[in-house]
Structure formats: C-alpha cells, structure tokens
N, C-alpha and C. Protein backbone atom coordinates (compact mmCIF):
# COMPACT_ATOMS: atom_id res chain seq x y z
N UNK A 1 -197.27 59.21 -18.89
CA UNK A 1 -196.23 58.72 -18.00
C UNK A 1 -195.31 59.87 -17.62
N UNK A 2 -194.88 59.66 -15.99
CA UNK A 2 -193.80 60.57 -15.85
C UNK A 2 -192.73 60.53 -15.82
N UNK A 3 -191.50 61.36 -15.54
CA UNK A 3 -190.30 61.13 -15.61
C UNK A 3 -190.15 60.75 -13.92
N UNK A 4 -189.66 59.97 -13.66
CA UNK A 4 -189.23 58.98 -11.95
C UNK A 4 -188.49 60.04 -11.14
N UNK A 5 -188.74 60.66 -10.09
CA UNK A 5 -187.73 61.43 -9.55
C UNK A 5 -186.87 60.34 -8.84
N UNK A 6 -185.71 60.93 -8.05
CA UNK A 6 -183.89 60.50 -8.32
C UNK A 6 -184.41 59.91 -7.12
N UNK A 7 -183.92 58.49 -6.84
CA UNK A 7 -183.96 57.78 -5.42
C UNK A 7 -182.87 57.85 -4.69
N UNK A 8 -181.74 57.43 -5.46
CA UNK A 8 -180.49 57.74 -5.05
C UNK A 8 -179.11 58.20 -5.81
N UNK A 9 -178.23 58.81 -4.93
CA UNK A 9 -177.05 59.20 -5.52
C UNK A 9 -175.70 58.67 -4.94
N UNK A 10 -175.26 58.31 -5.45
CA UNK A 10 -173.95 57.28 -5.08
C UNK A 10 -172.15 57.90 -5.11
N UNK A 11 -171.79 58.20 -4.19
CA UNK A 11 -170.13 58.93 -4.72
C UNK A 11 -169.37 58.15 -4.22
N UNK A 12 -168.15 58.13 -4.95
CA UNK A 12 -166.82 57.43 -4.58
C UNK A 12 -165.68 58.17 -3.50
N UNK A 13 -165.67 57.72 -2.75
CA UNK A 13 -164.59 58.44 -2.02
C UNK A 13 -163.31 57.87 -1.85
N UNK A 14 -162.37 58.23 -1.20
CA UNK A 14 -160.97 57.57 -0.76
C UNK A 14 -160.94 56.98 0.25
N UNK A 15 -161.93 57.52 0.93
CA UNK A 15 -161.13 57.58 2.59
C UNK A 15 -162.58 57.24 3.85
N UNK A 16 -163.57 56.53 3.94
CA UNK A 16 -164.99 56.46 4.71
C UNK A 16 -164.28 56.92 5.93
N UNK A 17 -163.68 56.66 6.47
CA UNK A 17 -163.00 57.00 7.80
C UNK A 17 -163.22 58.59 8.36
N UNK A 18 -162.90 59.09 7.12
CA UNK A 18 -162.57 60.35 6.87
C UNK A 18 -164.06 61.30 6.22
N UNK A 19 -164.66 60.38 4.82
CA UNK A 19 -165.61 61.19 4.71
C UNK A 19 -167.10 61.29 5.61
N UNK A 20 -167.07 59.71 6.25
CA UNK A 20 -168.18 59.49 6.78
C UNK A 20 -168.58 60.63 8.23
N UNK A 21 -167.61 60.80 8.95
CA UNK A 21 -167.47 61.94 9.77
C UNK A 21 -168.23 63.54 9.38
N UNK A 22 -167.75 63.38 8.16
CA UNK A 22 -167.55 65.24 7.31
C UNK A 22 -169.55 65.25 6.79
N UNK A 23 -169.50 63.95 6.26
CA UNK A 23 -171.20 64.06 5.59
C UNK A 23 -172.29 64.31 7.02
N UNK A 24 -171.75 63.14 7.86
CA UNK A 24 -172.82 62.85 9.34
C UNK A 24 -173.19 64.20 9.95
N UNK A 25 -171.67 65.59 9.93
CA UNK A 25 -171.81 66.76 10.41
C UNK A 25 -172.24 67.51 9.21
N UNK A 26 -172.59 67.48 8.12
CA UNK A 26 -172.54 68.22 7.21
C UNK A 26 -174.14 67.96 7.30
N UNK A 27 -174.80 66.41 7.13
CA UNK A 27 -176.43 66.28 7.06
C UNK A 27 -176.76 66.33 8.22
N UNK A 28 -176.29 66.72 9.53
CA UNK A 28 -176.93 66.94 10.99
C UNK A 28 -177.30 65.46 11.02
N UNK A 29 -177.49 64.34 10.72
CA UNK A 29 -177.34 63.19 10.35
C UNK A 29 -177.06 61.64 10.51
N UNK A 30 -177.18 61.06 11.57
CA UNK A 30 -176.60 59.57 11.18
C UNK A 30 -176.82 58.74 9.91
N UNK A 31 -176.06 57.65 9.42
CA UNK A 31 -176.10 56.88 8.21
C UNK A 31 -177.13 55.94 8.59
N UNK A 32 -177.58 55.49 7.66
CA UNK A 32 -179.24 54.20 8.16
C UNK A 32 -178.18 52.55 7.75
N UNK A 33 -177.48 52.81 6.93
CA UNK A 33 -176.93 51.77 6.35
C UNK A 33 -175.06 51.78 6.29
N UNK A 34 -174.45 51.21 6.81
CA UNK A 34 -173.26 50.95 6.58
C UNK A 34 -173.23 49.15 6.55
N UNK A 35 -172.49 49.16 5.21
CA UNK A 35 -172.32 48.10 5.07
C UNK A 35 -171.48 47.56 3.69
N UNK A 36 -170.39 45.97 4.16
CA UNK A 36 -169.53 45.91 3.07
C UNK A 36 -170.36 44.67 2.23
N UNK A 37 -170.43 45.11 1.04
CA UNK A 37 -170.93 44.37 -0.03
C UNK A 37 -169.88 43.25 -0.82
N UNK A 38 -168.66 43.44 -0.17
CA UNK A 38 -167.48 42.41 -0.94
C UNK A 38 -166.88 43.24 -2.22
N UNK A 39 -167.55 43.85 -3.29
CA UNK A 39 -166.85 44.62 -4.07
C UNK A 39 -166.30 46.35 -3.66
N UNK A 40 -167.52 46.52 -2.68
CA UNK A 40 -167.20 47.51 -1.93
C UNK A 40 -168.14 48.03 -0.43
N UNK A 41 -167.63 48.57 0.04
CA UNK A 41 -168.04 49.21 1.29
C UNK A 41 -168.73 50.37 1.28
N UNK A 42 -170.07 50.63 1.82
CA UNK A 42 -171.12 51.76 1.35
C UNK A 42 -171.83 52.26 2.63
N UNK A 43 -171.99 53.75 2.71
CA UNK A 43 -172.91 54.24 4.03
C UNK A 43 -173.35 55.07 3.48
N UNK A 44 -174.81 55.17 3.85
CA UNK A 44 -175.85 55.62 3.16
C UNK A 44 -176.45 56.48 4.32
N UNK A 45 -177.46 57.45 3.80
CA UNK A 45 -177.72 58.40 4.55
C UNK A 45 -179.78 58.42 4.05
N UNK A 46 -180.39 58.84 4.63
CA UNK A 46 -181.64 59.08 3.70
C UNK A 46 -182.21 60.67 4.50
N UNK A 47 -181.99 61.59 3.10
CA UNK A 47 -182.32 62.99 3.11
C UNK A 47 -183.43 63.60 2.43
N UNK A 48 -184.33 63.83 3.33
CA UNK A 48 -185.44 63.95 2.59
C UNK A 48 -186.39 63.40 1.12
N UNK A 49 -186.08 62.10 1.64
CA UNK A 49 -186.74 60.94 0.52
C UNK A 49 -185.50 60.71 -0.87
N UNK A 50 -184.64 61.02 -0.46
CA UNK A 50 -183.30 60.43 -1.10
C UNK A 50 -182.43 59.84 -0.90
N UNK A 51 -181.71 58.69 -0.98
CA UNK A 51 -180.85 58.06 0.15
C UNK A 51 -179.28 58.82 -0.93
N UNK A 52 -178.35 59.14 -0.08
CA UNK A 52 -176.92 59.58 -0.55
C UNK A 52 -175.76 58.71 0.33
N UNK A 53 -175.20 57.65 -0.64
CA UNK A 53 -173.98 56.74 -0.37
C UNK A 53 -173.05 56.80 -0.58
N UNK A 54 -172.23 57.02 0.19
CA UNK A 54 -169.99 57.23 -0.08
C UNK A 54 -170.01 55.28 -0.29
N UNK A 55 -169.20 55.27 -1.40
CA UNK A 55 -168.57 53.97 -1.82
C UNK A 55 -167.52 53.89 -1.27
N UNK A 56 -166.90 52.90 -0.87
CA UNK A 56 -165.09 53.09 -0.81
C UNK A 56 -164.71 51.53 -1.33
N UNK A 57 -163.86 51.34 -2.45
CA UNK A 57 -163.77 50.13 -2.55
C UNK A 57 -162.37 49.42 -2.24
N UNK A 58 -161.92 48.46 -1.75
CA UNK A 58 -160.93 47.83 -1.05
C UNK A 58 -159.80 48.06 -2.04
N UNK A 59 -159.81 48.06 -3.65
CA UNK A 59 -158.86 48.50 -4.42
C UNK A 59 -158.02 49.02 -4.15
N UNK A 60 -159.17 50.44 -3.97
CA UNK A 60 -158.33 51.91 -3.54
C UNK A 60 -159.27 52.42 -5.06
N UNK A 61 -158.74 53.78 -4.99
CA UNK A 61 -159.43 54.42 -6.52
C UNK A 61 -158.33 55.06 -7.03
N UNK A 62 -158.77 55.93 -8.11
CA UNK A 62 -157.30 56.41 -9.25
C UNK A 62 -157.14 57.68 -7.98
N UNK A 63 -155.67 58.46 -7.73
CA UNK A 63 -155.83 59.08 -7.46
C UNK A 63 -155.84 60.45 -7.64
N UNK A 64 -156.00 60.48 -8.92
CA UNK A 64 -156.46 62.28 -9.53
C UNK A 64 -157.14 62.71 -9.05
N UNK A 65 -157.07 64.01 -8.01
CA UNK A 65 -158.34 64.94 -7.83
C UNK A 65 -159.29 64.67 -8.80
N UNK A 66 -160.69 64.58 -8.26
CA UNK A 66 -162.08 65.21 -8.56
C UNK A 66 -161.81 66.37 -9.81
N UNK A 67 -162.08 66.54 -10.72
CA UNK A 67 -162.47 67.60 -11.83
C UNK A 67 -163.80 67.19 -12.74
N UNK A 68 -164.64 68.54 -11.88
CA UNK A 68 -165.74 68.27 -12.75
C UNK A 68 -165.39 68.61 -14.39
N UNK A 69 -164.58 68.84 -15.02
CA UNK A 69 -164.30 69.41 -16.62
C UNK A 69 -164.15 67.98 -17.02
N UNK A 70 -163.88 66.98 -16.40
CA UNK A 70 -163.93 65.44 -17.16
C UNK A 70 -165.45 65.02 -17.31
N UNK A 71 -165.36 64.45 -18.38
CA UNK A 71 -166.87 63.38 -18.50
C UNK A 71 -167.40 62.78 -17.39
N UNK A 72 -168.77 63.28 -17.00
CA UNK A 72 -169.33 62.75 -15.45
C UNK A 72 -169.89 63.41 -14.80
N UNK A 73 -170.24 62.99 -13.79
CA UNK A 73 -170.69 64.29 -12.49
C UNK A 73 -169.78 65.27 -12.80
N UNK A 74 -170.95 66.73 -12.87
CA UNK A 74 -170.45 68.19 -12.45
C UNK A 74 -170.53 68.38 -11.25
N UNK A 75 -171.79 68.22 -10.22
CA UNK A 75 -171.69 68.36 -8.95
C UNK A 75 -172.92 67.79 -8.71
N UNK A 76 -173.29 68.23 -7.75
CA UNK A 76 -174.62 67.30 -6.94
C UNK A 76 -175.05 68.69 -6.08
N UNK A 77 -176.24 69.26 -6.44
CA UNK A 77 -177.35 70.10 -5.19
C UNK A 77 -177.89 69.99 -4.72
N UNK A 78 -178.19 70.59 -3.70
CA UNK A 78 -179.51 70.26 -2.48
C UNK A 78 -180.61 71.32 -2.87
N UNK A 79 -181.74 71.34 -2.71
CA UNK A 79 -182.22 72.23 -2.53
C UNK A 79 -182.64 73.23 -1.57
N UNK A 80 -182.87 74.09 -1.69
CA UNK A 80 -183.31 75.06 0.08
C UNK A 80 -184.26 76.01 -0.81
N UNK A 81 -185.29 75.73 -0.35
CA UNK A 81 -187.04 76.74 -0.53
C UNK A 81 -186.95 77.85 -0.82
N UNK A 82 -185.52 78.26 -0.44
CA UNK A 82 -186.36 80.32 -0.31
C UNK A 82 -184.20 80.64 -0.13
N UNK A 83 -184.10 81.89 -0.22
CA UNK A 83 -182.71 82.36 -0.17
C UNK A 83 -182.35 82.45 1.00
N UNK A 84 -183.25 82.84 2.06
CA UNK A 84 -183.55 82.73 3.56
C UNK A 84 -182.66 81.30 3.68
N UNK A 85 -182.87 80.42 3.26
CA UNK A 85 -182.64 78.90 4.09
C UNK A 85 -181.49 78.88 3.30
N UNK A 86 -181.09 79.39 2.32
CA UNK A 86 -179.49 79.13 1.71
C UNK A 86 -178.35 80.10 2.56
N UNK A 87 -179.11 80.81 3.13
CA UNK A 87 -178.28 81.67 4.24
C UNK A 87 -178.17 80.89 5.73
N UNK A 88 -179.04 80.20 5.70
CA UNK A 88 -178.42 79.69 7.18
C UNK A 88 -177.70 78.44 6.69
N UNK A 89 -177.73 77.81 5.62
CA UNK A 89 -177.00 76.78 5.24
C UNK A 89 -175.17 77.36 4.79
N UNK A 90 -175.74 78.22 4.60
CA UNK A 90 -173.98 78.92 4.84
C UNK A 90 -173.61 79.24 6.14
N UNK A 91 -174.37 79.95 6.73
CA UNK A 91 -174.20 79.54 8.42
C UNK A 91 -173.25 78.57 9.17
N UNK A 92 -174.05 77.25 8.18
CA UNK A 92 -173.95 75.93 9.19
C UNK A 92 -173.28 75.39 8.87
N UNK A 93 -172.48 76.10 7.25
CA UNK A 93 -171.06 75.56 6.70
C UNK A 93 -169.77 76.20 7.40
N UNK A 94 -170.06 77.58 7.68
CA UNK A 94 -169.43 78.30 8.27
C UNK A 94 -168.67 77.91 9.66
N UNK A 95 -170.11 77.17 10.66
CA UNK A 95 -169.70 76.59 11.63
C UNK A 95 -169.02 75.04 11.71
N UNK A 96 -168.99 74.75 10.24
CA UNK A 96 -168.61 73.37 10.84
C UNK A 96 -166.86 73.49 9.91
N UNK A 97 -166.78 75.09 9.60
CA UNK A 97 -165.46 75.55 9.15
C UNK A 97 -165.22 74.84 7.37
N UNK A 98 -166.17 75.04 6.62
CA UNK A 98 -166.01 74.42 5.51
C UNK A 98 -166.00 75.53 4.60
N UNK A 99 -164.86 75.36 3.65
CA UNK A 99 -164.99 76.54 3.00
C UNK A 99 -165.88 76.51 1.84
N UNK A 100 -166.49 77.40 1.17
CA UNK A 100 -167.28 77.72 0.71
C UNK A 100 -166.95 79.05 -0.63
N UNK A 101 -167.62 79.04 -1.41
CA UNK A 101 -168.17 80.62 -2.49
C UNK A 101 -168.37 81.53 -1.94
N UNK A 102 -169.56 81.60 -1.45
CA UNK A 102 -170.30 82.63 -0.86
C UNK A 102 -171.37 81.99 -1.96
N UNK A 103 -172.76 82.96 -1.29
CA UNK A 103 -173.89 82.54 -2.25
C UNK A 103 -173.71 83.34 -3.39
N UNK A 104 -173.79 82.98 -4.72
CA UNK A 104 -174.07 83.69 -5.57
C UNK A 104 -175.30 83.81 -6.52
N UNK A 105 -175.90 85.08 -6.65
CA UNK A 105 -177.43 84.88 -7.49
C UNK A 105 -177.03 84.96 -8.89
N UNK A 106 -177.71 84.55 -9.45
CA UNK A 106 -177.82 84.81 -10.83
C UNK A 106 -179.86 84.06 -11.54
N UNK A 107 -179.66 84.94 -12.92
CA UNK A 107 -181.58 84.79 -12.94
C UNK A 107 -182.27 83.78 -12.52
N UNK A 108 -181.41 82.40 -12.99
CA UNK A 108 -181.99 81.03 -12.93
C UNK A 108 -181.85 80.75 -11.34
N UNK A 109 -181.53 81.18 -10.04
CA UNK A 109 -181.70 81.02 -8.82
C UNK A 109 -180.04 80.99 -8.12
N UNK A 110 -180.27 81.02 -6.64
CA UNK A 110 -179.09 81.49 -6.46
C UNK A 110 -178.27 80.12 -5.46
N UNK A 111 -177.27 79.60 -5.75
CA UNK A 111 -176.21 78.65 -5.50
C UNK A 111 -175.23 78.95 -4.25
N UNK A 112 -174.64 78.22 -3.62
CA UNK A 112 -173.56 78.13 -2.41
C UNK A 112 -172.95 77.05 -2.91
N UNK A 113 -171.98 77.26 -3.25
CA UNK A 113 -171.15 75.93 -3.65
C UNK A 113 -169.93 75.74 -2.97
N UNK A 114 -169.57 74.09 -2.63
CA UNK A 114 -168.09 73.74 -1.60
C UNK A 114 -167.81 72.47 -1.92
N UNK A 115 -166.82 72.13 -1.29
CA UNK A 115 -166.87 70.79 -1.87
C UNK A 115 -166.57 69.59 -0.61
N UNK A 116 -165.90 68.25 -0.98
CA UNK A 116 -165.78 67.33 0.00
C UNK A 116 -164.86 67.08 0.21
N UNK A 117 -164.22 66.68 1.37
CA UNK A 117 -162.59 66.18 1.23
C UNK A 117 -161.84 65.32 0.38
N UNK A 118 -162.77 64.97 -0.63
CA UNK A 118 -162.48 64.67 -2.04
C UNK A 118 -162.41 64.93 -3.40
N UNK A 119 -162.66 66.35 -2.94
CA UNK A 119 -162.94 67.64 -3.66
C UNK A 119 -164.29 67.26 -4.51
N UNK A 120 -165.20 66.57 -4.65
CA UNK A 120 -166.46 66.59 -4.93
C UNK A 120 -167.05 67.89 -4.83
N UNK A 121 -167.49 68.50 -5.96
CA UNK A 121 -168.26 69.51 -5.63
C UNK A 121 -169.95 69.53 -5.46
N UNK A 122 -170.30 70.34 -4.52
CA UNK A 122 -171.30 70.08 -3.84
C UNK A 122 -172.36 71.81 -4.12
N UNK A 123 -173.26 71.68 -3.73
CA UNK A 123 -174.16 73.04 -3.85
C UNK A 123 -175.31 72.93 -3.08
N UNK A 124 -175.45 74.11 -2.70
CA UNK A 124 -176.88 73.94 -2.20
C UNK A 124 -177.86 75.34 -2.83
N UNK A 125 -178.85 74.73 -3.09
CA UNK A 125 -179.47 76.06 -4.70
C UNK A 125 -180.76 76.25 -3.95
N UNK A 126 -181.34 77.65 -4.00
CA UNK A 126 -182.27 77.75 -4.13
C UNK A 126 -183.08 78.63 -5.54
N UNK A 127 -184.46 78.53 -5.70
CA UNK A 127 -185.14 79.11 -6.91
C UNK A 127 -185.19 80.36 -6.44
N UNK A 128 -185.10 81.20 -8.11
CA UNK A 128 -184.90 82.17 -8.30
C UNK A 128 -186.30 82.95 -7.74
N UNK A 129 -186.10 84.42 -6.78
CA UNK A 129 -186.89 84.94 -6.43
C UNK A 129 -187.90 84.72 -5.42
N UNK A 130 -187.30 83.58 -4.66
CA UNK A 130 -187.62 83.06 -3.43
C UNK A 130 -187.13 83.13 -2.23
C-alpha cells in the first residue's frame, strides 16, 4: 500500500474580498467553486490536480498575525521542475509587486518564499540540481 498524495489544502483567511483577488492573480487562475456552506464561506481553486481553498468564516477569526513558530502550518509549497521555472515564478511575483526573499539554494533544493495578505507563508521550491 501507498501513502495517498494531498488532494487538498485548506487556509483561513480574514478578508475573501481581499484574498480572493491576490490568489486568482497569483494562480493566473479563476476559482471552480465559491461557495457558502453556513459555517463558512470557501473558494477553491484546482492547481494541477490539487484543489487550494481560502475559508472565511462569518465569526470573523482571532486576530493575531499568522506565525509559523506556533503549532500548525509552517507554510505551504508549490513545486517548479527545474530552477529555470523558480526564476520566472519570481518574475511573475515581481510583476504582480509581491514581495518576496529572493530564491535561495541550499543542498536539499532551492526555495522563493512570500507570503499572503494574511501573512501566510507561501514558497515555491524547486529540487536540488535541477
């Protein structure tokens, strides 16, 4: 038996108004699914055989910045094939004015990390020596 690869990934945001805009330009992208479930409100995206959903729930949420050093999500990566494609993905962060690291290598492969207007931190990785 194998281990199931990830179907989906789910984040909480503050604000859909606000993040749904930032993801749609960020995945070149429309959402397949927006829709309120009664406990909460969800738009979903499907990226290369993964679907990725901003929650927002009518509550409201706590409002402490995002810190990955608490128990939980550290961040969430994308992948990109080759270092080639992590360079134009900085590119295309560049153009849509998002700030960013810069790429950095290290042995295990090399990372671009930024985050969301919810300070979610985000990455996009490629393997080492590619």
């Amino acid at each position: 038996m194998s281990f199931p690869s990830i179907t989906h990934v789910a984040l909480t945001v503050r604000d859909l108004s606000v993040s749904v805009p930032w993801y749609t330009a960020l995945f070149g992208a429309e959402p397949v699914l927006d829709e309120d479930t009664g406990p909460f409100r969800h738009v979903v995206w499907a990226i290369d055989g993964t679907l990725i959903g901003l929650h927002q729930f009518p509550s409201g949420t706590d409002a402490t910045r995002f810190d990955e050093r608490r128990v939980g999500l550290d961040h969430l990566a994308f992948g990109c094939p080759d270092r080639a494609a992590l360079e134009l993905q900085q590119k295309h962060l560049d153009g849509l004015g998002i700030k960013h690291g810069g790429i950095v290598d290290a042995p295990y492969g090399s990372g671009l990390s930024f985050r969301d207007p919810d300070n979610l931190p985000l990455e996009f990785f490629a393997p080492p020596g590619a």
